[in-house]
Protein backbone atom coordinates (compact mmCIF):
# COMPACT_ATOMS: atom_id res chain seq x y z
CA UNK A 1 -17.02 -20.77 13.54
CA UNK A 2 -20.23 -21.02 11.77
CA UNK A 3 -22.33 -18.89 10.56
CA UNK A 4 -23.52 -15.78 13.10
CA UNK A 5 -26.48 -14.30 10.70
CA UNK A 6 -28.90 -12.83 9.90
CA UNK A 7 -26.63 -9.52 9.45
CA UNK A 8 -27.42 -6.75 7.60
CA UNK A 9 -24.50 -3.65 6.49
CA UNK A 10 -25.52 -0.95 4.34
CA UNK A 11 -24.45 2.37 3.44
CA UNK A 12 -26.54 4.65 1.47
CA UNK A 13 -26.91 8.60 0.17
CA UNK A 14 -29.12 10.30 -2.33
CA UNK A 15 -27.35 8.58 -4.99
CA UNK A 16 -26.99 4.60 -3.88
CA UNK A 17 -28.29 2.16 -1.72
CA UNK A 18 -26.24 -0.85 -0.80
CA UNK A 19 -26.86 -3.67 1.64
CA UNK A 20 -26.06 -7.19 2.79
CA UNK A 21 -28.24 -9.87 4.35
CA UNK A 22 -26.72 -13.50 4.86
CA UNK A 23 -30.47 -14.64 5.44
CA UNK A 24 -33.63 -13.99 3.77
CA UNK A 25 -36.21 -11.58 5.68
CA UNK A 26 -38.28 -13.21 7.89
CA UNK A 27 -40.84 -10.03 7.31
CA UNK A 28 -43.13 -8.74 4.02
CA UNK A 29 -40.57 -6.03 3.36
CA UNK A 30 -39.64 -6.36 -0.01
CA UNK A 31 -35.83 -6.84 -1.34
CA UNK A 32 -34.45 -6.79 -4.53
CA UNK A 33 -32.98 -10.06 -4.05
CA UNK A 34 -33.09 -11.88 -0.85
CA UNK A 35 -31.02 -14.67 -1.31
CA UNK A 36 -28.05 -15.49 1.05
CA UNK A 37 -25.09 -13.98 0.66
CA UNK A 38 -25.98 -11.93 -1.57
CA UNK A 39 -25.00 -7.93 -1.73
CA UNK A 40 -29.06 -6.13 -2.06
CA UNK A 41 -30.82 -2.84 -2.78
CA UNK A 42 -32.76 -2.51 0.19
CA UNK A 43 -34.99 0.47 0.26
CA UNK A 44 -34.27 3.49 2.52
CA UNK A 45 -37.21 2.90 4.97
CA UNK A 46 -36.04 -0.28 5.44
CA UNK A 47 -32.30 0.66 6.12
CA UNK A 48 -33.32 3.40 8.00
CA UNK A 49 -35.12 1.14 11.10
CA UNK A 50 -33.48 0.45 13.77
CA UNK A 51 -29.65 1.67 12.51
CA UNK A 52 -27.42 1.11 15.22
CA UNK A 53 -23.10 1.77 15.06
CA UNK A 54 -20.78 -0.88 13.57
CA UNK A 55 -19.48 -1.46 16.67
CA UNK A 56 -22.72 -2.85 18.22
CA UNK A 57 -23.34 -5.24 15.57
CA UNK A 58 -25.53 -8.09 16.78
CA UNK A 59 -27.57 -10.75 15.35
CA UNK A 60 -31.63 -10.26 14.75
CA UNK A 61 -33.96 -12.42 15.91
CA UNK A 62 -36.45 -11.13 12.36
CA UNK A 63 -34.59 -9.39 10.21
CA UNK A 64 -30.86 -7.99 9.64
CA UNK A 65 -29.82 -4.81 11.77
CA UNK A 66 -29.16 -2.42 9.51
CA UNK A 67 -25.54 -0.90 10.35
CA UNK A 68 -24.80 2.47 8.53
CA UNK A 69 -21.21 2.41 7.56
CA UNK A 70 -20.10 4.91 5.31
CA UNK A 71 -22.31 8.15 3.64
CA UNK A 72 -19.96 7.85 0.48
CA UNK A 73 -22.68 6.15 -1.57
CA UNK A 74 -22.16 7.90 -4.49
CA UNK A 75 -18.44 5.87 -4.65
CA UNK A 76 -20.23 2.68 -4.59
CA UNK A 77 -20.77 1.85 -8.24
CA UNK A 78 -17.49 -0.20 -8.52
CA UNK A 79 -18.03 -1.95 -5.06
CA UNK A 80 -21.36 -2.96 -5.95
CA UNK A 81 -19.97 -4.58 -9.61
CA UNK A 82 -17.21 -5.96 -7.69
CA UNK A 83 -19.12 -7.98 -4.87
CA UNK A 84 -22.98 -8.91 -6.65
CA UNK A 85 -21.79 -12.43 -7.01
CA UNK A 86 -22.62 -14.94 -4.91
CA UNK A 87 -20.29 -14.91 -1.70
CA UNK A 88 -19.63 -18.55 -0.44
CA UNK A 89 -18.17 -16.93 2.93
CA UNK A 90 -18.40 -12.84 4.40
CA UNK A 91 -15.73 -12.43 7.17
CA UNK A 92 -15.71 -9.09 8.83
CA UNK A 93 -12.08 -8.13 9.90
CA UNK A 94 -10.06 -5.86 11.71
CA UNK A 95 -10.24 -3.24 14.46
CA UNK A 96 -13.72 -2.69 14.13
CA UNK A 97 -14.63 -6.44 14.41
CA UNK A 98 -12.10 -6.49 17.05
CA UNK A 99 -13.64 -3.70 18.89
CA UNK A 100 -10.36 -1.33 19.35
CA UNK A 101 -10.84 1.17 16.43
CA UNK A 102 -10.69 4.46 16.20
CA UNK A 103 -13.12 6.84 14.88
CA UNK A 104 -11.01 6.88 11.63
CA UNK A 105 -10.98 3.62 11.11
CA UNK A 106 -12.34 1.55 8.05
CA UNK A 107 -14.84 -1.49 7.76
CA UNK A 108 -13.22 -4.45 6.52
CA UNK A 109 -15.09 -7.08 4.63
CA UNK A 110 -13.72 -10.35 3.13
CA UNK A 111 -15.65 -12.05 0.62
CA UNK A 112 -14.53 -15.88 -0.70
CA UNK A 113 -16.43 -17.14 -3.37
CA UNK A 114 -15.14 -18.93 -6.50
CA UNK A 115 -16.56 -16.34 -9.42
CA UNK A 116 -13.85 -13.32 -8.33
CA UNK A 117 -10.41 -12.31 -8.61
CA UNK A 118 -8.41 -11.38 -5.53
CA UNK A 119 -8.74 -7.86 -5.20
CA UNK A 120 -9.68 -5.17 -2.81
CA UNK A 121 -11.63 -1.62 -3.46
CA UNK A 122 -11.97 1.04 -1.13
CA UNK A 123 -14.83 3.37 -1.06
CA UNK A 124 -15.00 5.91 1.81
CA UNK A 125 -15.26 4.25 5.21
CA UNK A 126 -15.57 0.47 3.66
CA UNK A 127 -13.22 -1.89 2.06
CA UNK A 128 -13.56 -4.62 0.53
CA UNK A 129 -11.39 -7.73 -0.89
CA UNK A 130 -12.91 -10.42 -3.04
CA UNK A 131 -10.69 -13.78 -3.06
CA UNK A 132 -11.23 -17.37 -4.66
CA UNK A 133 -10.99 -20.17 -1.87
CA UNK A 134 -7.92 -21.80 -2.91
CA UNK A 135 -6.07 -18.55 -3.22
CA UNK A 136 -7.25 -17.85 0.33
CA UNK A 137 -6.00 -21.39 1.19
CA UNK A 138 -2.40 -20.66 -0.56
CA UNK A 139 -1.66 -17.24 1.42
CA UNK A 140 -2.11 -18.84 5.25
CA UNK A 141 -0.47 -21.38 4.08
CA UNK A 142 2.12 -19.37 3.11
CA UNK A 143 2.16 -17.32 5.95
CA UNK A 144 0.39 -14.17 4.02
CA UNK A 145 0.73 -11.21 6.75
CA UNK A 146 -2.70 -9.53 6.19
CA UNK A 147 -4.28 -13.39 5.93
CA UNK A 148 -2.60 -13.66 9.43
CA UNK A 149 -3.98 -10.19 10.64
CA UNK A 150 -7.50 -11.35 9.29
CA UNK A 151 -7.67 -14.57 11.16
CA UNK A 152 -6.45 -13.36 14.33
CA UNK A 153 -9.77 -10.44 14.17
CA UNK A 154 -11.83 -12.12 11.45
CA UNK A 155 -16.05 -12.39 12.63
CA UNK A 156 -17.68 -14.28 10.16
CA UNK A 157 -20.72 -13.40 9.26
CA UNK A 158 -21.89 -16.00 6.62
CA UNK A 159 -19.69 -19.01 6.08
CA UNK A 160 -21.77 -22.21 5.91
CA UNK A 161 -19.11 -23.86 4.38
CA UNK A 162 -17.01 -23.25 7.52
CA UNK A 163 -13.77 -21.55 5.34
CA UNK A 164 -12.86 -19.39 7.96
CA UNK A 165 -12.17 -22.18 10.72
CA UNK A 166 -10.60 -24.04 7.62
CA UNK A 167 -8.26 -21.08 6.73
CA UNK A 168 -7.67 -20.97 10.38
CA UNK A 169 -5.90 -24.09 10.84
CA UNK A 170 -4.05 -23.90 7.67
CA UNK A 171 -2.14 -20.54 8.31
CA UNK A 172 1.82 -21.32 9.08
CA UNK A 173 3.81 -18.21 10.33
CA UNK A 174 6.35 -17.27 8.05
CA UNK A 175 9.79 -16.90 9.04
CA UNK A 176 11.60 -14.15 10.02
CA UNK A 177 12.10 -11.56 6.89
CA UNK A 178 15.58 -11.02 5.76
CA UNK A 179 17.36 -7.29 6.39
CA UNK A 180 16.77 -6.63 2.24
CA UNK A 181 13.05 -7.88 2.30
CA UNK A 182 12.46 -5.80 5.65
CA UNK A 183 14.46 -2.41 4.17
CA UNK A 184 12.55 -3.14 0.99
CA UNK A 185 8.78 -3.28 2.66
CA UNK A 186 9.88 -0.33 4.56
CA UNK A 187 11.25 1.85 1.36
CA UNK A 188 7.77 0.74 -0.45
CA UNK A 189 5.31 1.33 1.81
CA UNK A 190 6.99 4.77 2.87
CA UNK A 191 7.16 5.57 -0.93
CA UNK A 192 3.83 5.39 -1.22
CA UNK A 193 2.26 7.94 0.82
CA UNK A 194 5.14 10.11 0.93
CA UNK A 195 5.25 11.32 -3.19
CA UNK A 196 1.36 12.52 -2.76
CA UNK A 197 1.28 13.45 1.11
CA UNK A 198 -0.55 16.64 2.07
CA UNK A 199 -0.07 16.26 5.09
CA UNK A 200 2.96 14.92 7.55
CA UNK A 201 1.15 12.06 9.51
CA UNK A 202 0.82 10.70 6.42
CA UNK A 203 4.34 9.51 5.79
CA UNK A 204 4.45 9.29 10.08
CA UNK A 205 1.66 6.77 9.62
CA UNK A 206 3.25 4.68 6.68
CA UNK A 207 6.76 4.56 8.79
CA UNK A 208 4.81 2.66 11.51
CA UNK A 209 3.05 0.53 9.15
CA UNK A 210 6.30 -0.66 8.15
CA UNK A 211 7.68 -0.85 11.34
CA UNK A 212 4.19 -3.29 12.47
CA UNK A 213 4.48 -5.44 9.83
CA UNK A 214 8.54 -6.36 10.26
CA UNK A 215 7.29 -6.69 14.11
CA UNK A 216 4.57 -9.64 12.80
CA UNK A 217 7.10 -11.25 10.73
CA UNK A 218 9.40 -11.78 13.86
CA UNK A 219 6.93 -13.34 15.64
CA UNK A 220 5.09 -10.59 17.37
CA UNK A 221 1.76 -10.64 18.74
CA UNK A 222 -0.03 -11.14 15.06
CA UNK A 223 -2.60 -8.91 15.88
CA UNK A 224 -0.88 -5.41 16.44
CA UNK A 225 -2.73 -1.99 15.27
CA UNK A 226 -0.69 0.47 14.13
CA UNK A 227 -2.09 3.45 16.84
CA UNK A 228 -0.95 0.57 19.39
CA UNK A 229 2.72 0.10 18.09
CA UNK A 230 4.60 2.39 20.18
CA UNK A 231 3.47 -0.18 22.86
CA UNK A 232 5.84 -2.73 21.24
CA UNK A 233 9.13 -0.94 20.08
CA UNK A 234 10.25 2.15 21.32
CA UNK A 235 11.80 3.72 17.74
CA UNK A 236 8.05 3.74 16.86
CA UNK A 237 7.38 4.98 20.24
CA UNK A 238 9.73 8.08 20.21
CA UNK A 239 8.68 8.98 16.57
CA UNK A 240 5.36 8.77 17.56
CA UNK A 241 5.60 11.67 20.32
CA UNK A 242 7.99 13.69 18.24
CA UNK A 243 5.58 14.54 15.10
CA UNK A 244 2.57 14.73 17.45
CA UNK A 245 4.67 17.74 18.68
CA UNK A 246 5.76 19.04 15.68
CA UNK A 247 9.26 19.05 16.53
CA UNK A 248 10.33 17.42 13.47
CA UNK A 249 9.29 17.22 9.95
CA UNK A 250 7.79 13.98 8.43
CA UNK A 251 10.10 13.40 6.18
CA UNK A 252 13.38 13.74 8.61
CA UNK A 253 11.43 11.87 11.24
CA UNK A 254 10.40 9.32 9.17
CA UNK A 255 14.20 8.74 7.55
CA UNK A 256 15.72 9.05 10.90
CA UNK A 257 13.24 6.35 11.99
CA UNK A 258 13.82 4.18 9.32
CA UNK A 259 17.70 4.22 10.03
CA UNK A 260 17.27 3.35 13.83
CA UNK A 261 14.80 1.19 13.39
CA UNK A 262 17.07 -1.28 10.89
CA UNK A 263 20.01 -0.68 13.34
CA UNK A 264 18.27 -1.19 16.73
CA UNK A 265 16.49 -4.19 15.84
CA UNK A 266 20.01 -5.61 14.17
CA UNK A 267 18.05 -6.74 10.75
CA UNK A 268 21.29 -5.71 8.97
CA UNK A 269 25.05 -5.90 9.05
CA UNK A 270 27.05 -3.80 11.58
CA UNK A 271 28.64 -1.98 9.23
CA UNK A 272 25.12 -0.34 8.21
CA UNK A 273 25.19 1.26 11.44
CA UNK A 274 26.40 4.67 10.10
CA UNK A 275 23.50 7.15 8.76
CA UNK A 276 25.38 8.74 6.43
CA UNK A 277 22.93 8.72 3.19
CA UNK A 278 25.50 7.81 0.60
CA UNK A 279 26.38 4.76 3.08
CA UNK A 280 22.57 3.83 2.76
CA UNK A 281 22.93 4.11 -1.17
CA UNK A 282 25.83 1.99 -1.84
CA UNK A 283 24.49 -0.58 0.32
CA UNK A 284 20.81 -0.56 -1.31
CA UNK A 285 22.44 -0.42 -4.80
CA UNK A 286 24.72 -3.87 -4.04
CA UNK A 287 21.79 -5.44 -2.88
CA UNK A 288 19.37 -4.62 -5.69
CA UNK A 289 16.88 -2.91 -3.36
CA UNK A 290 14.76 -0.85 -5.96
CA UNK A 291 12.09 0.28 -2.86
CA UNK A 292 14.64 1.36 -0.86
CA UNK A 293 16.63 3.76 -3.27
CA UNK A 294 13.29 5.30 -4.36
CA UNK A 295 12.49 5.98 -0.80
CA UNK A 296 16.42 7.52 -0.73
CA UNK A 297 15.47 9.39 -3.80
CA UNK A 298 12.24 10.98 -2.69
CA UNK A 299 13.78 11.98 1.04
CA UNK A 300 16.75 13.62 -1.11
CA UNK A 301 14.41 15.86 -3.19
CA UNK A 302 12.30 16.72 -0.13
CA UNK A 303 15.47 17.91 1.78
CA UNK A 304 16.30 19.97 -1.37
CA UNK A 305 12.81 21.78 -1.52
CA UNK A 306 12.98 22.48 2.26
């Protein structure tokens, strides 16, 4: 896919301006620096013409549409540090390039370019991940899940070196996970919200980030959203309805979810089948599964402070 410019995405406040244009102006308004791919400081009147929503992003004939997408300008400091080199390739990604977001959801960017690290900052409603091109190149071909989630939603919006139709037909699936590496991506990425959660549909919403990306690794559709999981598996489905009604905690609903959904979906040995906790224990201490007794750990001292 080649390049869809001229773009332009900007978010500003009182405090910062930020913007992107993969093609120079074709007008007298004045940028800081107009060069392609480039991240600019357009002024406010500029930004300000014509703003449309993220989801109606379109090319210009004249100049880029300007496409407010987050009021957090005062977070951008780091973001703009991060992304002032030269990008070789912008890829928009995920369910707002897909079209089936919701309200909530972030903007994704991708830049490739050779001067960067791979990393990703979030500020607000945008995030963005810098990565070299042959780091890119080892992930798909290494099956990288989030590589495989980008391709499969991935707009790019300047790439005249063609990457993303390179990256494309270099991703191989990965196999299926094994029941340690699934219990472990499930222990970790529950751990994470759960320690610092205010609020329940935090952990509910980590649980079925786990559960999506064990689905992807077994071969699932590779695109699957996270709101759109209880479509697929009906563990996900039932713990879904039962903390939109409040009729159990987060943390119980999330353990008791984590237990069915290892069982039901056989990833592990029949003799895992029991809940019992300390059966959970013995078998994540054998296997060396660090995530998955920290996630044990945490749902112990929540029970103990309800």
């Amino acid at each position: 896919m080649k390049n869809g410019g001229p773009f332009g995405i900007y978010t500003s406040d009182k405090n910062y301006e930020l913007g992107f244009c993969t093609v120079p102006p074709k007008t007298n308004q004045i940028w800081e620096s107009p060069q392609p791919g480039r991240f600019l400081i357009p002024t406010r009147d500029n930004c300000l013409a014509g703003e449309q929503p993220l989801s109606r992003l379109h090319p210009s004939e004249n100049v880029p549409n300007p496409v407010q997408i987050s009021n957090r300008g005062d977070r951008l400091a780091l973001l703009f540090t991060l992304t002032l080199s030269a990008a070789s390739s912008l890829i928009f990604f995920g369910s707002r390039a897909q079209g089936t977001h919701l309200s909530s959801s972030d903007v994704d960017l991708l830049i490739i370019t050779p001067d960067c690290d791979y990393v990703g900052a979030t500020h607000g409603a945008l995030s963005v991940y810098t990565v070299p091109p042959e780091e890119a190149l080892r992930r798909v071909r290494n099956g990288d899940l989030f590589f495989g989630s980008l391709l499969q939603t991935g707009q790019p919006l300047f790439d005249p070196q063609e990457r993303f139709d390179a990256l494309t037909k270099a991703f191989t699936p990965r196999p299926q996970p094994t029941a340690k590496r699934a219990a472990q991506a499930i222990g970790t990425l529950m751990l994470k919200d759960s320690l610092f959660a205010r609020f329940p549909e935090f952990v509910i919403g980590r649980a079925l980030w786990c559960f999506r990306t064990i689905l992807l690794a077994e071969g699932e559709n590779l695109f699957l959203l996270p709101h759109s999981i209880h479509e697929k598996d009906r563990i996900a489905h039932d713990l879904l309805i039962a903390a939109r009604n409040k009729k159990v905690t987060a943390q119980t609903a999330a353990f008791d979810a984590f237990t069915a959904f290892m069982t039901g979906r056989r990833l592990i040995e029949e003799d895992w089948l029991d809940k019992d906790f300390n059966t959970w224990k013995t078998r994540f201490e054998a296997s060396g599964n660090a995530a998955g007794l920290k996630t044990l750990t945490m749902l112990e001292a929540l029970a103990k402070r309800a």
